[in-house]
PDB file of N, CA and C in Angstrom:
ATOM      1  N   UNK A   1      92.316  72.616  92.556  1.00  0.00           N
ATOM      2  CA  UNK A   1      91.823  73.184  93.798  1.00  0.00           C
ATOM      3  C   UNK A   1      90.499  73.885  93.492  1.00  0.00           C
ATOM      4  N   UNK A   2      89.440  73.340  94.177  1.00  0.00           N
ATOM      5  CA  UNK A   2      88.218  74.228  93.871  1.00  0.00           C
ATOM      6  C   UNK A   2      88.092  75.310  94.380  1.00  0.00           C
ATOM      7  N   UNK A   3      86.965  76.338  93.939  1.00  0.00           N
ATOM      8  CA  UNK A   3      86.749  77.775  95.223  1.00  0.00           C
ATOM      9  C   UNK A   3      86.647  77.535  96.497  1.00  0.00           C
ATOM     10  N   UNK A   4      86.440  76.340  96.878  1.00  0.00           N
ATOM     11  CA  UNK A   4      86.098  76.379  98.642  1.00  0.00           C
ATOM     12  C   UNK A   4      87.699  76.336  99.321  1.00  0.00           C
ATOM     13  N   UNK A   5      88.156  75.061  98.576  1.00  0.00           N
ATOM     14  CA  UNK A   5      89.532  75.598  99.192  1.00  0.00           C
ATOM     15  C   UNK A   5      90.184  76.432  99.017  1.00  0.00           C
ATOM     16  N   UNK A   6      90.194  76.775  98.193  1.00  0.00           N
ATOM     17  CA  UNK A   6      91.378  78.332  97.893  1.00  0.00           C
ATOM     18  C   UNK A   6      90.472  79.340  98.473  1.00  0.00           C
ATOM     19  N   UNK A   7      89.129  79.333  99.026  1.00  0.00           N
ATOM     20  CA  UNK A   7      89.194  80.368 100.238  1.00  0.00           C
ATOM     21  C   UNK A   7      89.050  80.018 101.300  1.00  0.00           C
ATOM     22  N   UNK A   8      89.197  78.642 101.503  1.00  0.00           N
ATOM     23  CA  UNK A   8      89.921  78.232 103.194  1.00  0.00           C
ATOM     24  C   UNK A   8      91.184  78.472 102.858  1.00  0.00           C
ATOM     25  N   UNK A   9      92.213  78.488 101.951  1.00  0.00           N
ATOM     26  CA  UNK A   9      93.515  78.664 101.928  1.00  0.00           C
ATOM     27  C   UNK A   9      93.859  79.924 102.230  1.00  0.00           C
ATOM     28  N   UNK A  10      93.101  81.172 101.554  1.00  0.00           N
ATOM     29  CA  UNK A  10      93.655  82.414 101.937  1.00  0.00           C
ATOM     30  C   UNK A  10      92.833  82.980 103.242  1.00  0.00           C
ATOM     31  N   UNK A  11      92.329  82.228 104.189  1.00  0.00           N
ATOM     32  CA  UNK A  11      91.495  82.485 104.969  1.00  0.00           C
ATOM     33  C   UNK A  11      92.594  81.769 106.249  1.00  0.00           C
ATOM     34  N   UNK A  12      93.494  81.178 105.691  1.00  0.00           N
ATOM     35  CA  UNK A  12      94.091  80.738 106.580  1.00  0.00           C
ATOM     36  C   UNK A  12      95.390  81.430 106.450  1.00  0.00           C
ATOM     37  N   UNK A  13      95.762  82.059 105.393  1.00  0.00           N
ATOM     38  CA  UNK A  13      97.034  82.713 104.642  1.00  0.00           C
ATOM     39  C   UNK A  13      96.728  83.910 105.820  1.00  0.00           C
ATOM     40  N   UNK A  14      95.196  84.807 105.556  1.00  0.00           N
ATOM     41  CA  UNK A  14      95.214  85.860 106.440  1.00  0.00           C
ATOM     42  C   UNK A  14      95.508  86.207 107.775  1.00  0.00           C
ATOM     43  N   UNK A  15      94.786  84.524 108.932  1.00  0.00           N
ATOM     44  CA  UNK A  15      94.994  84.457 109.825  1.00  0.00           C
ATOM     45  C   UNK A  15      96.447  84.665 110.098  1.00  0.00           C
ATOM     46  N   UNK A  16      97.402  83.984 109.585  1.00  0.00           N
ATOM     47  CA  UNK A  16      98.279  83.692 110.138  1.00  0.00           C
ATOM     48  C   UNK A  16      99.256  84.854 110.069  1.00  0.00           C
ATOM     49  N   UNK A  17      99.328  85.919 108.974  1.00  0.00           N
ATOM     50  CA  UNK A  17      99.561  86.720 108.858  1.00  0.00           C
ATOM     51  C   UNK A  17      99.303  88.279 109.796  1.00  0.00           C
ATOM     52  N   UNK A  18      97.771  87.643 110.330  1.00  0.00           N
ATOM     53  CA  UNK A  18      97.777  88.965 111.072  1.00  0.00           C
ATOM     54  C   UNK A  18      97.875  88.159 112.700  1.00  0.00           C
ATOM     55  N   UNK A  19      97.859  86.742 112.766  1.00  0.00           N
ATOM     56  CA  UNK A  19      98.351  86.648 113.748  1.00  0.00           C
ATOM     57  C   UNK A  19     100.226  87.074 114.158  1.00  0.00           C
ATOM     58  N   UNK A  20     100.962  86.963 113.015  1.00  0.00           N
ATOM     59  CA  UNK A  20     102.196  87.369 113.187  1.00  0.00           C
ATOM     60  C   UNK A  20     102.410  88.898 113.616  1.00  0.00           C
ATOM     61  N   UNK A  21     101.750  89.546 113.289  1.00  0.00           N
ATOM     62  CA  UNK A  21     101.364  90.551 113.445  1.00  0.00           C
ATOM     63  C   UNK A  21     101.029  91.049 114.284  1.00  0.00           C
ATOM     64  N   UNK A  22     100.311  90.568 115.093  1.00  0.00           N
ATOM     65  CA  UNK A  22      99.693  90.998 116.635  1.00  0.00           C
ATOM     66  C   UNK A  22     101.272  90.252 117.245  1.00  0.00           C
ATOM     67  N   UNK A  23     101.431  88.855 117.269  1.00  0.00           N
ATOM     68  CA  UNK A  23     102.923  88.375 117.697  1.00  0.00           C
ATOM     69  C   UNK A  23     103.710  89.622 118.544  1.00  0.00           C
ATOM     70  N   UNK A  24     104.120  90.135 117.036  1.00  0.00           N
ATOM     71  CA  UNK A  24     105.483  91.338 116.908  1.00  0.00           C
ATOM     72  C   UNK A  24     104.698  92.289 117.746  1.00  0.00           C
ATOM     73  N   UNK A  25     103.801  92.790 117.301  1.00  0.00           N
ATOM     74  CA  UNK A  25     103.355  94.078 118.375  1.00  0.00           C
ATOM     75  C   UNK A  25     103.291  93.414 119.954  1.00  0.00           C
ATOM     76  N   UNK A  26     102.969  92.189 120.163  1.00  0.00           N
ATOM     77  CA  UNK A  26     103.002  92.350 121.498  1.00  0.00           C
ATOM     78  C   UNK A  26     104.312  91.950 122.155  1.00  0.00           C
ATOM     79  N   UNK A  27     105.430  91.579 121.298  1.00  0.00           N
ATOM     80  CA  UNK A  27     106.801  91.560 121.316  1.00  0.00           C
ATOM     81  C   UNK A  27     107.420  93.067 122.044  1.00  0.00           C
ATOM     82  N   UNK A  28     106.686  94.045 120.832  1.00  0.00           N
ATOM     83  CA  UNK A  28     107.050  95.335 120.950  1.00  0.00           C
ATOM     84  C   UNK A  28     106.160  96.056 122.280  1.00  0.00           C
ATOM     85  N   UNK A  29     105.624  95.709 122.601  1.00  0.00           N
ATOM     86  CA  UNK A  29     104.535  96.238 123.721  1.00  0.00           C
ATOM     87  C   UNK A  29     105.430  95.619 125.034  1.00  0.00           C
ATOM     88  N   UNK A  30     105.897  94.462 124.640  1.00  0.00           N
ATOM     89  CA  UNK A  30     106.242  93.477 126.021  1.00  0.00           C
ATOM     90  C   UNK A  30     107.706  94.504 126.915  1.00  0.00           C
ATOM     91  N   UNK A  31     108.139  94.678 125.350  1.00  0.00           N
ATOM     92  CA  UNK A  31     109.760  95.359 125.723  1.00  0.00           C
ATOM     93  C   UNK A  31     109.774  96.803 126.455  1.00  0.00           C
ATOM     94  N   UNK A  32     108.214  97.297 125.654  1.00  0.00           N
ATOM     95  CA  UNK A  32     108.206  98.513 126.128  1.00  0.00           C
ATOM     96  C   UNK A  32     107.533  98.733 127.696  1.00  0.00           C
ATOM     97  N   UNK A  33     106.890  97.689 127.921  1.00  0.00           N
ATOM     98  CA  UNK A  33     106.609  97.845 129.211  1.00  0.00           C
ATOM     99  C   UNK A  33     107.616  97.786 130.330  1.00  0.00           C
ATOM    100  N   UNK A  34     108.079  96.682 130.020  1.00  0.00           N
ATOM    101  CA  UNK A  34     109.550  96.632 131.013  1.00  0.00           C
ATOM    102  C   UNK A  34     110.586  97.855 130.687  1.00  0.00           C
ATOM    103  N   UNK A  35     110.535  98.681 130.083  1.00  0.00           N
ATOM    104  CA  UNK A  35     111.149 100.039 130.266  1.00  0.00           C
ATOM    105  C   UNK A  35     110.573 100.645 130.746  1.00  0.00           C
ATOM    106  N   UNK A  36     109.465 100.893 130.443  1.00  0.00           N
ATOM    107  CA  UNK A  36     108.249 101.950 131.438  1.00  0.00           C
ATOM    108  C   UNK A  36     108.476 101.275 132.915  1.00  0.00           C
ATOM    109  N   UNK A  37     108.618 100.461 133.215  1.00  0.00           N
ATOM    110  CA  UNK A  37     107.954  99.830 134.471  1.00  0.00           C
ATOM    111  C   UNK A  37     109.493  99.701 135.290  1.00  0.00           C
ATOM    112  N   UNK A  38     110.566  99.960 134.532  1.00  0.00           N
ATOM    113  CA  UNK A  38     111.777 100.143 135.549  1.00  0.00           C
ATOM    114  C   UNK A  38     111.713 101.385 135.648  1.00  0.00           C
ATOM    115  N   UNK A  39     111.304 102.333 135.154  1.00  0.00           N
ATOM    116  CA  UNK A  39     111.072 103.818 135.305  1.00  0.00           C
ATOM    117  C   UNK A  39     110.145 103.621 136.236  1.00  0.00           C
ATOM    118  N   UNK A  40     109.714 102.865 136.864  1.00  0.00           N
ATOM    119  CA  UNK A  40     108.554 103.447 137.999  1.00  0.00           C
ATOM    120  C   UNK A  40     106.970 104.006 137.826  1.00  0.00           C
ATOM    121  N   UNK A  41     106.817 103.743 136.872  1.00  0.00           N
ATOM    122  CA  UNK A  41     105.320 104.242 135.974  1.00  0.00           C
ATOM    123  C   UNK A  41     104.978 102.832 135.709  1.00  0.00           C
ATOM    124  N   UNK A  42     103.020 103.470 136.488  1.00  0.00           N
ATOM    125  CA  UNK A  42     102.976 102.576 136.186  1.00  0.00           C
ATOM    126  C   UNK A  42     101.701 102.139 134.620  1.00  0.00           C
ATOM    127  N   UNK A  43     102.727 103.228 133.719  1.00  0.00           N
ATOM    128  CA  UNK A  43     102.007 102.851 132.819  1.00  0.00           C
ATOM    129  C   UNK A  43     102.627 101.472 131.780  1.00  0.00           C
ATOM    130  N   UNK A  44     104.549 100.993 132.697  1.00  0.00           N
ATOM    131  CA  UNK A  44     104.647  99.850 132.195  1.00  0.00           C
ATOM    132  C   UNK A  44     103.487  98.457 132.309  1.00  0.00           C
ATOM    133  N   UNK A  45     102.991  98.489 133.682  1.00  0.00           N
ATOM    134  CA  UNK A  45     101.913  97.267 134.121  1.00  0.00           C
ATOM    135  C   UNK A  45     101.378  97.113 133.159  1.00  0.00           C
ATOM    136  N   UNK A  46     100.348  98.840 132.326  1.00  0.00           N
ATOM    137  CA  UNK A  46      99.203  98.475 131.515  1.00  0.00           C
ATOM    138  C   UNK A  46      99.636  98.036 130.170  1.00  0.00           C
ATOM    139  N   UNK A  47     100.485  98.216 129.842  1.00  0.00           N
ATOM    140  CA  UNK A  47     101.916  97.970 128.719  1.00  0.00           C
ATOM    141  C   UNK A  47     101.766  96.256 128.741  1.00  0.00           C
ATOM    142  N   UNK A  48     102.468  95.551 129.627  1.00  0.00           N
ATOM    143  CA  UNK A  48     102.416  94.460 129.836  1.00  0.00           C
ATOM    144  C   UNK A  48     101.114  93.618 129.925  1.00  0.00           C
ATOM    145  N   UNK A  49     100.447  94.518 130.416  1.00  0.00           N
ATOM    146  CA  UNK A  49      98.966  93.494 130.502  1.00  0.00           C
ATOM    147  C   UNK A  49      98.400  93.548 128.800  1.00  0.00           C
ATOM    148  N   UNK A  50      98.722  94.686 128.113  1.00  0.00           N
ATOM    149  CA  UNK A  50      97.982  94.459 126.830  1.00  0.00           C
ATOM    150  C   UNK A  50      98.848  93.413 125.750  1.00  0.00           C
ATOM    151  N   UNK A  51     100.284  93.765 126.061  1.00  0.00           N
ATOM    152  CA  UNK A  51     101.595  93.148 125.104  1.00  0.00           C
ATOM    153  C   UNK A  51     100.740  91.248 125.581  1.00  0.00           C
ATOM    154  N   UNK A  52     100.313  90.917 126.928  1.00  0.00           N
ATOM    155  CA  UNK A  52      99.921  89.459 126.906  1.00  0.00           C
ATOM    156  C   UNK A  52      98.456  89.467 126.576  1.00  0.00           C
ATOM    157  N   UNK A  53      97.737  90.491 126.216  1.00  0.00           N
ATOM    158  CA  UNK A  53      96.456  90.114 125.313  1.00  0.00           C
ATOM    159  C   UNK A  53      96.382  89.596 123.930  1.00  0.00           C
ATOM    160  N   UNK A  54      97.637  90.903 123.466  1.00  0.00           N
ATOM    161  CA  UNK A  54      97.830  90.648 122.015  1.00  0.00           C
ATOM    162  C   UNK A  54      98.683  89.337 121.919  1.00  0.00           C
ATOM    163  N   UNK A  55      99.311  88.574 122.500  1.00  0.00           N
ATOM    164  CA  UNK A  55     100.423  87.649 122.429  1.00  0.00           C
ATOM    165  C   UNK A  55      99.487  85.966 122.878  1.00  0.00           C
ATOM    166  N   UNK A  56      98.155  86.428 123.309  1.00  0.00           N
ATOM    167  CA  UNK A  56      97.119  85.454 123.332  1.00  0.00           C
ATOM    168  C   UNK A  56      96.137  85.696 122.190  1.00  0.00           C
ATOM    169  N   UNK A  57      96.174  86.485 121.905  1.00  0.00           N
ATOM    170  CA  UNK A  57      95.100  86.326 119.774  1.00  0.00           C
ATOM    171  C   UNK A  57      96.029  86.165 119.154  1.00  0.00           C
ATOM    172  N   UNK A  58      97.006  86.584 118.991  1.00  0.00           N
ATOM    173  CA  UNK A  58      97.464  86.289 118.319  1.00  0.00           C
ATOM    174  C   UNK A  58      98.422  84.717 118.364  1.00  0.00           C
ATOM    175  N   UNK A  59      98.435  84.015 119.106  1.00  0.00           N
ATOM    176  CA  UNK A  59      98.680  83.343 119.267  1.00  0.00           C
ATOM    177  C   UNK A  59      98.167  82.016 118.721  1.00  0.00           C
ATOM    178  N   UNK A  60      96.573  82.495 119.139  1.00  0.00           N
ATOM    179  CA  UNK A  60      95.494  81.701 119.009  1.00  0.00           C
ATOM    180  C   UNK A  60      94.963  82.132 117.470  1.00  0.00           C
ATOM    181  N   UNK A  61      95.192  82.697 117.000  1.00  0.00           N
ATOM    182  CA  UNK A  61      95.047  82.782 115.689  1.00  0.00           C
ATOM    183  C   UNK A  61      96.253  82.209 114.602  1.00  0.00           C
ATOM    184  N   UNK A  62      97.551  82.095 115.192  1.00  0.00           N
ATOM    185  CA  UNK A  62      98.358  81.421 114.467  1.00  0.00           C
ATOM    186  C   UNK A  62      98.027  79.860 113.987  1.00  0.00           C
ATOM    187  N   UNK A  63      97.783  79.585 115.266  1.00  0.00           N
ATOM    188  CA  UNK A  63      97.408  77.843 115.636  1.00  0.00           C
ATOM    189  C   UNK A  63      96.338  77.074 115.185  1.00  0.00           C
ATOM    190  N   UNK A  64      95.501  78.341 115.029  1.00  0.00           N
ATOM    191  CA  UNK A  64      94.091  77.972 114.188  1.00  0.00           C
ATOM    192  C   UNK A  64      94.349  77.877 113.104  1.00  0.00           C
ATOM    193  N   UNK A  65      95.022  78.910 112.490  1.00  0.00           N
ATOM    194  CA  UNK A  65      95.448  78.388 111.157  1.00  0.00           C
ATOM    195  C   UNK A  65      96.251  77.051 110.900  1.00  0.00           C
ATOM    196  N   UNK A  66      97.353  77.076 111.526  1.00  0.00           N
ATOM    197  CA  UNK A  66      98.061  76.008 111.446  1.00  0.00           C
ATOM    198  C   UNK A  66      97.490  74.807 111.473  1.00  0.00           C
ATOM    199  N   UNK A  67      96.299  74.801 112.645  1.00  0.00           N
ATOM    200  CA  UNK A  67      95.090  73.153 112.548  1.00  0.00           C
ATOM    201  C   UNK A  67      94.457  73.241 111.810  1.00  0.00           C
ATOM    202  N   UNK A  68      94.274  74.159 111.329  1.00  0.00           N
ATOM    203  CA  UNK A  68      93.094  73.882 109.888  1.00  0.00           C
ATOM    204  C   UNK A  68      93.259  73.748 108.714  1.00  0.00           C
ATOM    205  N   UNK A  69      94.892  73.826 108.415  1.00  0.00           N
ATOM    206  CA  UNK A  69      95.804  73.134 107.580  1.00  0.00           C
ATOM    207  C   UNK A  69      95.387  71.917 107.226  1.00  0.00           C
ATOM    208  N   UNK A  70      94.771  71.449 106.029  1.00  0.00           N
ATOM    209  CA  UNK A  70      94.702  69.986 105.423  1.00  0.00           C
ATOM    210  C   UNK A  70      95.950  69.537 105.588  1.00  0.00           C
ATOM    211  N   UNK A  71      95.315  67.980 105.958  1.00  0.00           N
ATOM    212  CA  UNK A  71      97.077  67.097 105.570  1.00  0.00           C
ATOM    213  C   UNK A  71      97.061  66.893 104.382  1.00  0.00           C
ATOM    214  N   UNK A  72      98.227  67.236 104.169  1.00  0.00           N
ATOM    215  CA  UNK A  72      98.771  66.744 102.701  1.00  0.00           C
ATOM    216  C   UNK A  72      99.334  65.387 102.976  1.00  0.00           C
ATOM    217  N   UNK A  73      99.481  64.424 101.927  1.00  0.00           N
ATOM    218  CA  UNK A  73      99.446  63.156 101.493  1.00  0.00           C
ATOM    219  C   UNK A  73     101.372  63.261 101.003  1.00  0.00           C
ATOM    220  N   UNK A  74     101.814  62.076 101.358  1.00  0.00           N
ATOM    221  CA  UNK A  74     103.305  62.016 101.390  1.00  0.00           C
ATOM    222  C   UNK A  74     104.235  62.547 102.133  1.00  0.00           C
TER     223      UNK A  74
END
């Protein structure tokens, strides 16, 4: 493996990692809004609107990695 790939490899190791990452937080953002927001506040809405920002980068950062995955052979 030369230097170029092994830093497209951990360049893709990172993405995907902090895309999991944003994932879970907006997992955790998602849940918490819908508690806020049966309480009647409406600081669940802004809860929810950010839990689907983070759950779109991060999303889109998983996938990028995942396509920019060389095919491997066999």
């Amino acid at each position: 493996m030369d230097p170029h790939e092994r830093s497209a490899a951990v360049r893709r190791r990172v993405a995907a990692a902090v895309g999991a990452v944003l994932l879970a937080a907006a997992l955790v953002l998602g849940v918490a809004g819908v508690v806020v927001s049966t309480g009647g506040s409406d600081l669940g809405l802004l809860l929810l609107v950010a839990a689907l920002a983070l759950l779109t980068v991060g999303a889109g950062l998983v996938v990028s990695a995942v396509r920019s995955a060389p095919d491997r052979p066999g």
